[in-house]
N, C-alpha and C. Protein backbone atom coordinates (compact mmCIF):
# COMPACT_ATOMS: atom_id res chain seq x y z
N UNK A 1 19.33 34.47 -3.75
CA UNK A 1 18.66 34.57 -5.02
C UNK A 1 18.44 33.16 -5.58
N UNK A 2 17.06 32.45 -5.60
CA UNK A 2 16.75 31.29 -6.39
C UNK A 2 16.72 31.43 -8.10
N UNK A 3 17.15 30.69 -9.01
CA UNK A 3 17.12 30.50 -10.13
C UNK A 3 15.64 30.10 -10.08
N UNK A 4 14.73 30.48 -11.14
CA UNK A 4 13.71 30.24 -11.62
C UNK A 4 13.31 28.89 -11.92
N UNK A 5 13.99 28.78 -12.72
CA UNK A 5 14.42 27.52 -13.87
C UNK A 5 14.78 25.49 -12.86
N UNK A 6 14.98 26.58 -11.50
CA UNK A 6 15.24 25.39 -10.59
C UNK A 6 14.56 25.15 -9.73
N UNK A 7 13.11 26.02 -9.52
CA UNK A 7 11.83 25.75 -8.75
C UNK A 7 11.34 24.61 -9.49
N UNK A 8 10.32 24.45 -8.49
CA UNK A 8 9.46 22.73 -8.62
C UNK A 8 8.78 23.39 -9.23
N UNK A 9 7.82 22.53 -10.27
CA UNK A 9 6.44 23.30 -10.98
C UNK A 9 5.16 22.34 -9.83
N UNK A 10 6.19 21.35 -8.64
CA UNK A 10 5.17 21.07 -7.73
C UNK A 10 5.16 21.55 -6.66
N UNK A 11 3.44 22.10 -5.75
CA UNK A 11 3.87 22.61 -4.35
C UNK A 11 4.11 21.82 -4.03
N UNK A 12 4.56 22.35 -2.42
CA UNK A 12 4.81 21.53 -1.26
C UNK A 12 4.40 20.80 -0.67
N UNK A 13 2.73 21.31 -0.74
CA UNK A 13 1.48 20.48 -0.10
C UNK A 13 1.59 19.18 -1.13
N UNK A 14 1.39 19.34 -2.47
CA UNK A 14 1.35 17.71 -3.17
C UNK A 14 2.54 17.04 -2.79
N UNK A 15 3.49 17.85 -2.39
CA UNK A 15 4.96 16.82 -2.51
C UNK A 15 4.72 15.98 -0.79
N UNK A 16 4.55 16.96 -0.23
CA UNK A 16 3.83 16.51 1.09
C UNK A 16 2.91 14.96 0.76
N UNK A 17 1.99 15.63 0.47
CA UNK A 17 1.20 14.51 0.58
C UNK A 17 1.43 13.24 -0.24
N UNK A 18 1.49 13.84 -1.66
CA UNK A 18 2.04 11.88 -2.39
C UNK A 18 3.37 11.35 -1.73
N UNK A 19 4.00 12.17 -0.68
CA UNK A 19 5.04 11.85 -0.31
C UNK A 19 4.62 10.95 0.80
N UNK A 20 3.72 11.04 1.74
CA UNK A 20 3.13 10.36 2.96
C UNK A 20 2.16 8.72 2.15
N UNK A 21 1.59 9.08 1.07
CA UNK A 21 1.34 7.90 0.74
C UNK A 21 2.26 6.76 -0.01
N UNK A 22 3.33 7.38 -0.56
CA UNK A 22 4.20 6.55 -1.05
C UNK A 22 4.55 6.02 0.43
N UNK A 23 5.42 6.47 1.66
CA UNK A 23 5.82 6.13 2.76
C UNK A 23 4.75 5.15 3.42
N UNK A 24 3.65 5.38 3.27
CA UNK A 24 2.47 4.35 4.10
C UNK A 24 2.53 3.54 3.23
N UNK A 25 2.45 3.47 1.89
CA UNK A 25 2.10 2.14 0.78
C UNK A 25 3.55 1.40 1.70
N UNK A 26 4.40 2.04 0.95
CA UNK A 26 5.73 0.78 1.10
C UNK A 26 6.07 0.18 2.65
N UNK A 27 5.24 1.04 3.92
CA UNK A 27 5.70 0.70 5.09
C UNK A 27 4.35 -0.56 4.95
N UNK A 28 3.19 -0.20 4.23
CA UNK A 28 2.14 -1.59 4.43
C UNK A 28 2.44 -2.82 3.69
N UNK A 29 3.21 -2.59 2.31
CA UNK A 29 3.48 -3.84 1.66
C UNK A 29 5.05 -4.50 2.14
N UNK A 30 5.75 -3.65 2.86
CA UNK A 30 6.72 -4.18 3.59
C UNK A 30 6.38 -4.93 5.06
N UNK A 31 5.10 -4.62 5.63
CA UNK A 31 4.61 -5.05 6.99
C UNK A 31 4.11 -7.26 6.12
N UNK A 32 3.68 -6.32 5.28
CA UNK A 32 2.42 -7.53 4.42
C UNK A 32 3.62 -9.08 3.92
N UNK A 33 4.88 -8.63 3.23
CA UNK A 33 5.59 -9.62 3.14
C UNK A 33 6.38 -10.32 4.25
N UNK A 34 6.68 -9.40 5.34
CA UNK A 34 6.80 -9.77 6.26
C UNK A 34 6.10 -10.91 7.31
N UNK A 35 4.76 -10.40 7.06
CA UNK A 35 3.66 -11.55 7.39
C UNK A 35 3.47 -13.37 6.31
N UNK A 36 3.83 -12.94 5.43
CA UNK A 36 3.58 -13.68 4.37
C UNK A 36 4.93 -14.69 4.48
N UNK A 37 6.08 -14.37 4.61
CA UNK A 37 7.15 -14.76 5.06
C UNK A 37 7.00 -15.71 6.08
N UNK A 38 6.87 -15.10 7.48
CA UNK A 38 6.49 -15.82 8.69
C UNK A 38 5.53 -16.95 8.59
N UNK A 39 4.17 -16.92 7.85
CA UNK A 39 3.48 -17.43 8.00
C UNK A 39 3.44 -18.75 6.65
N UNK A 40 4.90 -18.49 5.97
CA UNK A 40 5.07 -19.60 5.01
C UNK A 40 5.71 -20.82 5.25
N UNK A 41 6.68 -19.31 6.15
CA UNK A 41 8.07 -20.46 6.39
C UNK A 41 8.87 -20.43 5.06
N UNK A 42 9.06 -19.24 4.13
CA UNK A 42 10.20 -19.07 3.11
C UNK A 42 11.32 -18.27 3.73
N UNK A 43 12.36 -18.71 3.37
CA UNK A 43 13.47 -18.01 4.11
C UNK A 43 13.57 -16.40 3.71
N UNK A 44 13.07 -15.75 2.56
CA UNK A 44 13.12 -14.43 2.25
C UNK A 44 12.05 -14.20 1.15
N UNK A 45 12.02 -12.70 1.11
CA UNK A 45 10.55 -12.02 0.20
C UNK A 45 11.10 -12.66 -1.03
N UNK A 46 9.74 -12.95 -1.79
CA UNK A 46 10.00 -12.97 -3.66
C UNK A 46 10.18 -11.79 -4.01
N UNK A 47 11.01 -11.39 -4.76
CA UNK A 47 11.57 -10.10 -5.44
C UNK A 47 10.45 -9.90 -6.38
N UNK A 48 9.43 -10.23 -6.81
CA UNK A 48 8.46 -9.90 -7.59
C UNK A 48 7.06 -9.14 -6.41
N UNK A 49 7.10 -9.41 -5.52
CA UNK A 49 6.04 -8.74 -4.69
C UNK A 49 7.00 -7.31 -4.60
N UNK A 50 7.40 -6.59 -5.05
CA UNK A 50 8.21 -5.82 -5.34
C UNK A 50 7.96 -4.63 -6.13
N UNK A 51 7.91 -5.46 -7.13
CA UNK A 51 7.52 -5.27 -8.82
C UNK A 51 6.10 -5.05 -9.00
N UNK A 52 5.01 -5.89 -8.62
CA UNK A 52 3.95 -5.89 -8.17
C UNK A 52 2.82 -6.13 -7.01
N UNK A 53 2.34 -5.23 -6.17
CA UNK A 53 1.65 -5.55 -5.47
C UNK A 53 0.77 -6.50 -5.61
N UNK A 54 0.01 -6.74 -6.73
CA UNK A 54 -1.07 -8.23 -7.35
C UNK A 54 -0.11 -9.24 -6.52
N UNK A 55 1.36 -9.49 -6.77
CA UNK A 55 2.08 -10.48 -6.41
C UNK A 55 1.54 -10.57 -5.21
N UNK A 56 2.17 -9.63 -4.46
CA UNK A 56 2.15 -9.70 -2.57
C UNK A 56 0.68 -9.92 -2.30
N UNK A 57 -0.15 -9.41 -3.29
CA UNK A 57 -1.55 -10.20 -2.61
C UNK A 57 -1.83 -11.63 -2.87
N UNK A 58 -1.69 -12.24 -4.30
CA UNK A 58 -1.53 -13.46 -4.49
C UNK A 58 -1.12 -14.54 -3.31
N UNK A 59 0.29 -14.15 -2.62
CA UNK A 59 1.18 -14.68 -1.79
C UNK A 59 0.25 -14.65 -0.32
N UNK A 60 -0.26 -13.66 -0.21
CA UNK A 60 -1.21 -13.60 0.80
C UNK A 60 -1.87 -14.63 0.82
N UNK A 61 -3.00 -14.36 -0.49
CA UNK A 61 -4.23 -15.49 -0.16
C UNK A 61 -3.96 -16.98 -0.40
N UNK A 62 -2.57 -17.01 -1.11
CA UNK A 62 -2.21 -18.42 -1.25
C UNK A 62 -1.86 -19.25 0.35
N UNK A 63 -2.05 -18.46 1.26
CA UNK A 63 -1.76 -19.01 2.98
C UNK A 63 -2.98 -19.71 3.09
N UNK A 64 -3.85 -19.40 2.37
CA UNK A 64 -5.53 -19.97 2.64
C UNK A 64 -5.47 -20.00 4.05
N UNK A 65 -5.91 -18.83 4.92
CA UNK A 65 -6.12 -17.90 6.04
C UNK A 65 -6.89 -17.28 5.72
N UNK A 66 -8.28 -17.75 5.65
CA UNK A 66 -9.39 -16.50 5.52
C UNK A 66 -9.47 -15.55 6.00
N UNK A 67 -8.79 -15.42 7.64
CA UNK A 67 -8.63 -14.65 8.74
C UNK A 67 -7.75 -13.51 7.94
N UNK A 68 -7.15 -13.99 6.94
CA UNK A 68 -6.22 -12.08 6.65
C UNK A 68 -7.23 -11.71 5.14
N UNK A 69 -8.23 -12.27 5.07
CA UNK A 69 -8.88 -11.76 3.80
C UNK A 69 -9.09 -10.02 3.96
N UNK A 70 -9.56 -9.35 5.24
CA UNK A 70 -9.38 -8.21 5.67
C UNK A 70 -7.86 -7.47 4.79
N UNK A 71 -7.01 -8.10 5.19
CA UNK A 71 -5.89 -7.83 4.43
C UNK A 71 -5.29 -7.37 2.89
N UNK A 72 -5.76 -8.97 2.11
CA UNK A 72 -5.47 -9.13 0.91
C UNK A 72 -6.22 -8.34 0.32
N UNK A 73 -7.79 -8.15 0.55
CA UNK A 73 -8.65 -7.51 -0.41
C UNK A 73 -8.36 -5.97 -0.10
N UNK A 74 -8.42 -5.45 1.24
CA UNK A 74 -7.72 -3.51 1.54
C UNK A 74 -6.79 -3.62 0.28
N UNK A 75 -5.48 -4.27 0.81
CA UNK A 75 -4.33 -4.23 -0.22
C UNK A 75 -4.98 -4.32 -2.01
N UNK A 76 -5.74 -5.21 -2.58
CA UNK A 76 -6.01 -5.17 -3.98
C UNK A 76 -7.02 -3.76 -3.84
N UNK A 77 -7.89 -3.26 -3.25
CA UNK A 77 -8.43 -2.36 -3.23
C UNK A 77 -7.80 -0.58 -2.98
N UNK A 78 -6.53 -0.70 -2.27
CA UNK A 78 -6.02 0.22 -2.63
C UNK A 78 -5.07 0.50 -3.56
N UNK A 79 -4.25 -0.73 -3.92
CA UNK A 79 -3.20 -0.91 -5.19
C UNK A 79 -3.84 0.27 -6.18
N UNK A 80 -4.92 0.01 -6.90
CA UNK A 80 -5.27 0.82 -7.92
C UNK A 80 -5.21 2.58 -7.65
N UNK A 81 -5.18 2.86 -6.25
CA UNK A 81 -5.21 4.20 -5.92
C UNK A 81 -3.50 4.74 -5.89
N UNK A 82 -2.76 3.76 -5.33
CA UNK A 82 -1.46 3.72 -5.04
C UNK A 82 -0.80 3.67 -6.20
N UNK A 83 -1.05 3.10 -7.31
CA UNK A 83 -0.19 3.46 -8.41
C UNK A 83 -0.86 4.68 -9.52
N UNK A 84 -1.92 5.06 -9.20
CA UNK A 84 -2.11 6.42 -9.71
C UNK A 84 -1.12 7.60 -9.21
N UNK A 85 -1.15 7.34 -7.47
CA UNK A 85 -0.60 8.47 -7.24
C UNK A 85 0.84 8.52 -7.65
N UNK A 86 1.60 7.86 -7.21
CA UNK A 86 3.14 6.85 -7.64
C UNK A 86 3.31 7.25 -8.81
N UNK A 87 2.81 6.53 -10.24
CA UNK A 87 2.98 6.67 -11.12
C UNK A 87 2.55 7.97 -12.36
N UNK A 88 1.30 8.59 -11.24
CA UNK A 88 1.22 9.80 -12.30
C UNK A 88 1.31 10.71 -12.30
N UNK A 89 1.56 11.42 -12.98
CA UNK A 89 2.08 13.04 -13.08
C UNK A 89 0.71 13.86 -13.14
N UNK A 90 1.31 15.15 -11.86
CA UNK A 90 0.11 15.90 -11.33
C UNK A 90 0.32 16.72 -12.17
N UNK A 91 -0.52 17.66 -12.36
CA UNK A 91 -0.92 18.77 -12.87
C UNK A 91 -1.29 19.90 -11.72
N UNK A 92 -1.00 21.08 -11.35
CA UNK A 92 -1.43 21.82 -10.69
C UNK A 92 -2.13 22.73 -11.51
N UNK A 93 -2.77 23.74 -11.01
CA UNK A 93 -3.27 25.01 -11.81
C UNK A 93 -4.51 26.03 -11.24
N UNK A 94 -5.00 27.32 -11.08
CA UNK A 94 -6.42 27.59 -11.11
C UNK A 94 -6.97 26.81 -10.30
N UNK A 95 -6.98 26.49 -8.93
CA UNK A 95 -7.47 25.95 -7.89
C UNK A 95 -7.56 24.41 -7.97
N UNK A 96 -7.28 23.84 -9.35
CA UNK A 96 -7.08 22.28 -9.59
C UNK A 96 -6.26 21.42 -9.77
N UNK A 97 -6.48 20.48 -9.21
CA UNK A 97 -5.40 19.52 -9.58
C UNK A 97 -5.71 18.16 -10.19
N UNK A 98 -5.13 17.88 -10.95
CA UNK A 98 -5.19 16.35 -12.02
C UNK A 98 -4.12 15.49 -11.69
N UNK A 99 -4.15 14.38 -12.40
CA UNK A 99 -3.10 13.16 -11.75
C UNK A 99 -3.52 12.74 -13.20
N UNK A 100 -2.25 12.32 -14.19
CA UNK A 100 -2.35 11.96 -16.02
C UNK A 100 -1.94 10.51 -15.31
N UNK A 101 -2.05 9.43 -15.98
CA UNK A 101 -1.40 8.21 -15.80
C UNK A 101 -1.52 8.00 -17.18
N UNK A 102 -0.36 7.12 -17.72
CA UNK A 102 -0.38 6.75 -19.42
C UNK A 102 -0.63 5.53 -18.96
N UNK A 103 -1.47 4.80 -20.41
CA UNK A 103 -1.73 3.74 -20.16
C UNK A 103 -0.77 2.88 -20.50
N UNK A 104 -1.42 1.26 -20.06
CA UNK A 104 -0.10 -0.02 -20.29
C UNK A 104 -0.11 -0.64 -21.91
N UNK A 105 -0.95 -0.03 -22.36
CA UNK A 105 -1.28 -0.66 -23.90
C UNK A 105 -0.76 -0.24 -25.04
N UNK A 106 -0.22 -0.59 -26.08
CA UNK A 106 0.23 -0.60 -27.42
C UNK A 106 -0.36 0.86 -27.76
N UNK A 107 -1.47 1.41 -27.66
CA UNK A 107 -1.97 2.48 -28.36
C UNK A 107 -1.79 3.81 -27.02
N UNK A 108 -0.84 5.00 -27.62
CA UNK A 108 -1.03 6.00 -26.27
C UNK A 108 -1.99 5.88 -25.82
N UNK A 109 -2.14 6.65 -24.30
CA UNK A 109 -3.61 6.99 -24.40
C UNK A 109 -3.32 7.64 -22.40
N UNK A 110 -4.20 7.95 -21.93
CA UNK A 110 -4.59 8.79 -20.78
C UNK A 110 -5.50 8.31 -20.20
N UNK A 111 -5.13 8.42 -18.40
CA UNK A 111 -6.41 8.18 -17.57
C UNK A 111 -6.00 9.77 -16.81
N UNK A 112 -7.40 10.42 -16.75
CA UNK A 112 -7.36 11.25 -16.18
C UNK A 112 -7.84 11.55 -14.71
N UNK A 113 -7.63 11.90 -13.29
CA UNK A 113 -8.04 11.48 -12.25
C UNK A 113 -8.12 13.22 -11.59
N UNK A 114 -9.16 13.53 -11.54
CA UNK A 114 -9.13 15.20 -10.67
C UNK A 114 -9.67 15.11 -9.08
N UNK A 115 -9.58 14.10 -8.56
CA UNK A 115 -10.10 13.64 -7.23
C UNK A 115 -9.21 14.12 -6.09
N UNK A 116 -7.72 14.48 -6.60
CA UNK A 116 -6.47 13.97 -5.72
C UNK A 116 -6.09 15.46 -4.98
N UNK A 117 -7.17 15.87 -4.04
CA UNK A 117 -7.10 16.73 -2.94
C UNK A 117 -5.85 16.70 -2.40
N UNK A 118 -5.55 17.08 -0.94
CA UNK A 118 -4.62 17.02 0.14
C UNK A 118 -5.65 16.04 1.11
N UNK A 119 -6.81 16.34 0.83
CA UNK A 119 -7.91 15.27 1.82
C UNK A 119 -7.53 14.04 1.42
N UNK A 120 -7.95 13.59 0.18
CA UNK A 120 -7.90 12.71 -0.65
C UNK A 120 -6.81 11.68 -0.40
N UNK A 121 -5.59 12.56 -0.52
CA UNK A 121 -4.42 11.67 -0.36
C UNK A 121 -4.34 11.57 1.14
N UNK A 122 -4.44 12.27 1.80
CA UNK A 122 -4.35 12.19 3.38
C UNK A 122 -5.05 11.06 3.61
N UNK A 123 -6.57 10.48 3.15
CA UNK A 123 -7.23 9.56 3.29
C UNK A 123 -6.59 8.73 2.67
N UNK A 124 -6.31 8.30 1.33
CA UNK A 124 -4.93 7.01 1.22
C UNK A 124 -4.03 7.06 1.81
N UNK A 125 -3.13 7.85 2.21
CA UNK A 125 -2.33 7.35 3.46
C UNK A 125 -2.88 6.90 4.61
N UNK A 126 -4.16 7.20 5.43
CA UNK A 126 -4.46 6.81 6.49
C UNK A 126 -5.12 5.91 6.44
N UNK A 127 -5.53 4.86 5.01
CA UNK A 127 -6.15 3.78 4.70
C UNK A 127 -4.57 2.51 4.41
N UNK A 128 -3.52 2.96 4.03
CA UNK A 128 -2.75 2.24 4.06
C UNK A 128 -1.88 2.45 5.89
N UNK A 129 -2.30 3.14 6.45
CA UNK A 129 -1.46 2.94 7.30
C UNK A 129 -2.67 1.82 8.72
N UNK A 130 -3.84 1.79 8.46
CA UNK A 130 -4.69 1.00 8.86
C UNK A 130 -4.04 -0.28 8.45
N UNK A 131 -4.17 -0.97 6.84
CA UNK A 131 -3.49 -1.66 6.24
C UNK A 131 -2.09 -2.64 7.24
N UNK A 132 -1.45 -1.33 7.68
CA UNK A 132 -0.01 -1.91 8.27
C UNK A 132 -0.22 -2.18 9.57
N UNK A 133 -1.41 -1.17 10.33
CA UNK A 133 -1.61 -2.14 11.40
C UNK A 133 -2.34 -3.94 11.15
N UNK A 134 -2.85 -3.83 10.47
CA UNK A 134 -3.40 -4.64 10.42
C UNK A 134 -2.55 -5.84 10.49
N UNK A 135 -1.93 -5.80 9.19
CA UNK A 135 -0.54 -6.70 8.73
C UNK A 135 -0.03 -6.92 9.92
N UNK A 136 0.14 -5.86 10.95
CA UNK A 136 0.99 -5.87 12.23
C UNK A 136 0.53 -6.89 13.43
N UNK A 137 -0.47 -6.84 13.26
CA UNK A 137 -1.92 -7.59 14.35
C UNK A 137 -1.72 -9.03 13.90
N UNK A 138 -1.62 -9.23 12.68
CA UNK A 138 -1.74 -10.48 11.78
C UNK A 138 -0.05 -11.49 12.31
N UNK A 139 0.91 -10.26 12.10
CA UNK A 139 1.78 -11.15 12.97
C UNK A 139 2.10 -10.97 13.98
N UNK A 140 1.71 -10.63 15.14
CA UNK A 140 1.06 -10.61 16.23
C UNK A 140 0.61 -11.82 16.37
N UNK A 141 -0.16 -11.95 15.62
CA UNK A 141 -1.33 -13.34 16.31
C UNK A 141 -0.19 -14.82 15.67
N UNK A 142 0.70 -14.51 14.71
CA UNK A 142 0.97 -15.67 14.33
C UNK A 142 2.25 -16.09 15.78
N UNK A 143 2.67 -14.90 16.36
CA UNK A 143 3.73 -14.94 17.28
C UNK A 143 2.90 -15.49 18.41
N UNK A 144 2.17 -15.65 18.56
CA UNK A 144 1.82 -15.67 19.63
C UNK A 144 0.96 -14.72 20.77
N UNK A 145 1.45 -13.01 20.43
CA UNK A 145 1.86 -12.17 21.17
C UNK A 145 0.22 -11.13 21.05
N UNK A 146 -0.10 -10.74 21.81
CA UNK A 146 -1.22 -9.74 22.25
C UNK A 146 -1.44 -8.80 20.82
N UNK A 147 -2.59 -8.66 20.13
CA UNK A 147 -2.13 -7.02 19.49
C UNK A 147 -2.19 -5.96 19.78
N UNK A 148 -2.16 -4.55 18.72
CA UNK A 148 -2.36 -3.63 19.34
C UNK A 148 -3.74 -3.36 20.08
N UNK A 149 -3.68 -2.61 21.16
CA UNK A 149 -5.20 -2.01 21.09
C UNK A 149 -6.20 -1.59 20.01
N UNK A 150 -7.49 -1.89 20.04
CA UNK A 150 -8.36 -1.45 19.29
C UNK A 150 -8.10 -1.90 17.69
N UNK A 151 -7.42 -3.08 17.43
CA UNK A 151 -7.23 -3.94 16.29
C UNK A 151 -8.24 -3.50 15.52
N UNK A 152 -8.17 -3.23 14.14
CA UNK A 152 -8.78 -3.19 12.90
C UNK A 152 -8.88 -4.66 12.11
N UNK A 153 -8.50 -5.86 12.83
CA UNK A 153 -8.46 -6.69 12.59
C UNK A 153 -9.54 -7.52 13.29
N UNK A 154 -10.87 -8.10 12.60
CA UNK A 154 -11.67 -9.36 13.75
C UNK A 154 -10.96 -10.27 14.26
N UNK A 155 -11.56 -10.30 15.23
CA UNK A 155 -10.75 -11.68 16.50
C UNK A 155 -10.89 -12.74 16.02
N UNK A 156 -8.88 -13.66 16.19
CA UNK A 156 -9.49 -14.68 15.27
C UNK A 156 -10.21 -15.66 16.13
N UNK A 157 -10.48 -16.61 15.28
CA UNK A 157 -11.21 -17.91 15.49
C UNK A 157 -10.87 -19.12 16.17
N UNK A 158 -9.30 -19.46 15.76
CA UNK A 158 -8.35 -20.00 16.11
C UNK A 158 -6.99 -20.15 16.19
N UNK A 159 -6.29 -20.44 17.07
CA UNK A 159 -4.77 -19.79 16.78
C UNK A 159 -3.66 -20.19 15.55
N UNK A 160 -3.04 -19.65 15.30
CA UNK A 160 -2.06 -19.95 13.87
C UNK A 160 -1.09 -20.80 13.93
N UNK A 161 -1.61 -21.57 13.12
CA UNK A 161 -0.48 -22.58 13.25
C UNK A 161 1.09 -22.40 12.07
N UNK A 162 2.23 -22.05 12.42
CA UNK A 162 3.33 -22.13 11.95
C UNK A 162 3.89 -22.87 10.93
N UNK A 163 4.56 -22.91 9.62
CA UNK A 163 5.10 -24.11 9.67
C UNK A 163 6.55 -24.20 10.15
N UNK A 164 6.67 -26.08 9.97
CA UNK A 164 8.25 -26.28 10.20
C UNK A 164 9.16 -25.56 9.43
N UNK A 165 10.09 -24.52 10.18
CA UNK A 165 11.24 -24.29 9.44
C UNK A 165 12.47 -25.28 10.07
N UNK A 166 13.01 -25.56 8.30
CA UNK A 166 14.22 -26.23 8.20
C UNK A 166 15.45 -26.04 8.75
């Protein structure tokens, strides 16, 4: 016998799915500092690429590596999708579903988003998990080492140069 009172008011399918894009976001911005790391030569992540993804892209393009612009801009281009889903509360109902996000400003207020299918999110997860290959390819090439097949990444131009670690 289930208590009422202790059911989800979310299905399974949404928990499913914002559940696969939270897991792809954090496995791509964990691939992404990883790269950013290697290719600095800092001994460990800034605890603020963390806090904010803007950060971890910043840190990106500050490598001035045009070659991961593929990268930095996916990443700022999906951020905005990734903290809708993350941060806002669904609504189910009558064949629809909504996603509320409150805003960051002094005055309440609401963004309302009715886009957020099982397609929908299935497609942000499989746009961030592109993302992590990518990131993956990226250090790949800084190692030295072959990438995957069929790279989502253009071939680079020239090989990566390292810096000195201390």
């Amino acid at each position: 016998m289930t208590d009422d009172s202790s059911k989800s008011v979310f299905s399974r399918e949404l928990a499913e799915a914002v559940g696969y894009v939270v897991l792809e976001a954090a496995d791509a911005e964990d691939s992404i500092a990883e790269l950013v790391v290697l290719r600095t030569g800092i001994e460990a992540s800034d605890k603020r690429w963390w806090r904010s993804g803007t950060s971890l892209a910043e840190a990106l393009e500050a490598i001035g590596d045009d070659e991961l612009c593929p990268i930095s801009d996916g990443l700022r281009e999906l951020l905005p999708h990734r903290n809708r889903v993350v941060h806002g509360l669904f609504l189910e109902g009558n064949g629809m579903r909504l996603a509320m996000l409150r805003s960051k400003v002094t005055e309440p207020s609401f963004e309302v988003t009715a886009s957020w299918s099982d397609d929908a999110l299935a497609d942000l997860a499989h746009r961030f998990r592109v993302l992590d290959r990518m990131a993956d390819d990226a250090i790949s090439d800084a190692m030295g080492l072959e990438r995957s097949p069929g790279s989502p990444l253009p071939p680079r131009k020239a090989p990566v140069v390292l810096p000195d670690r201390v």
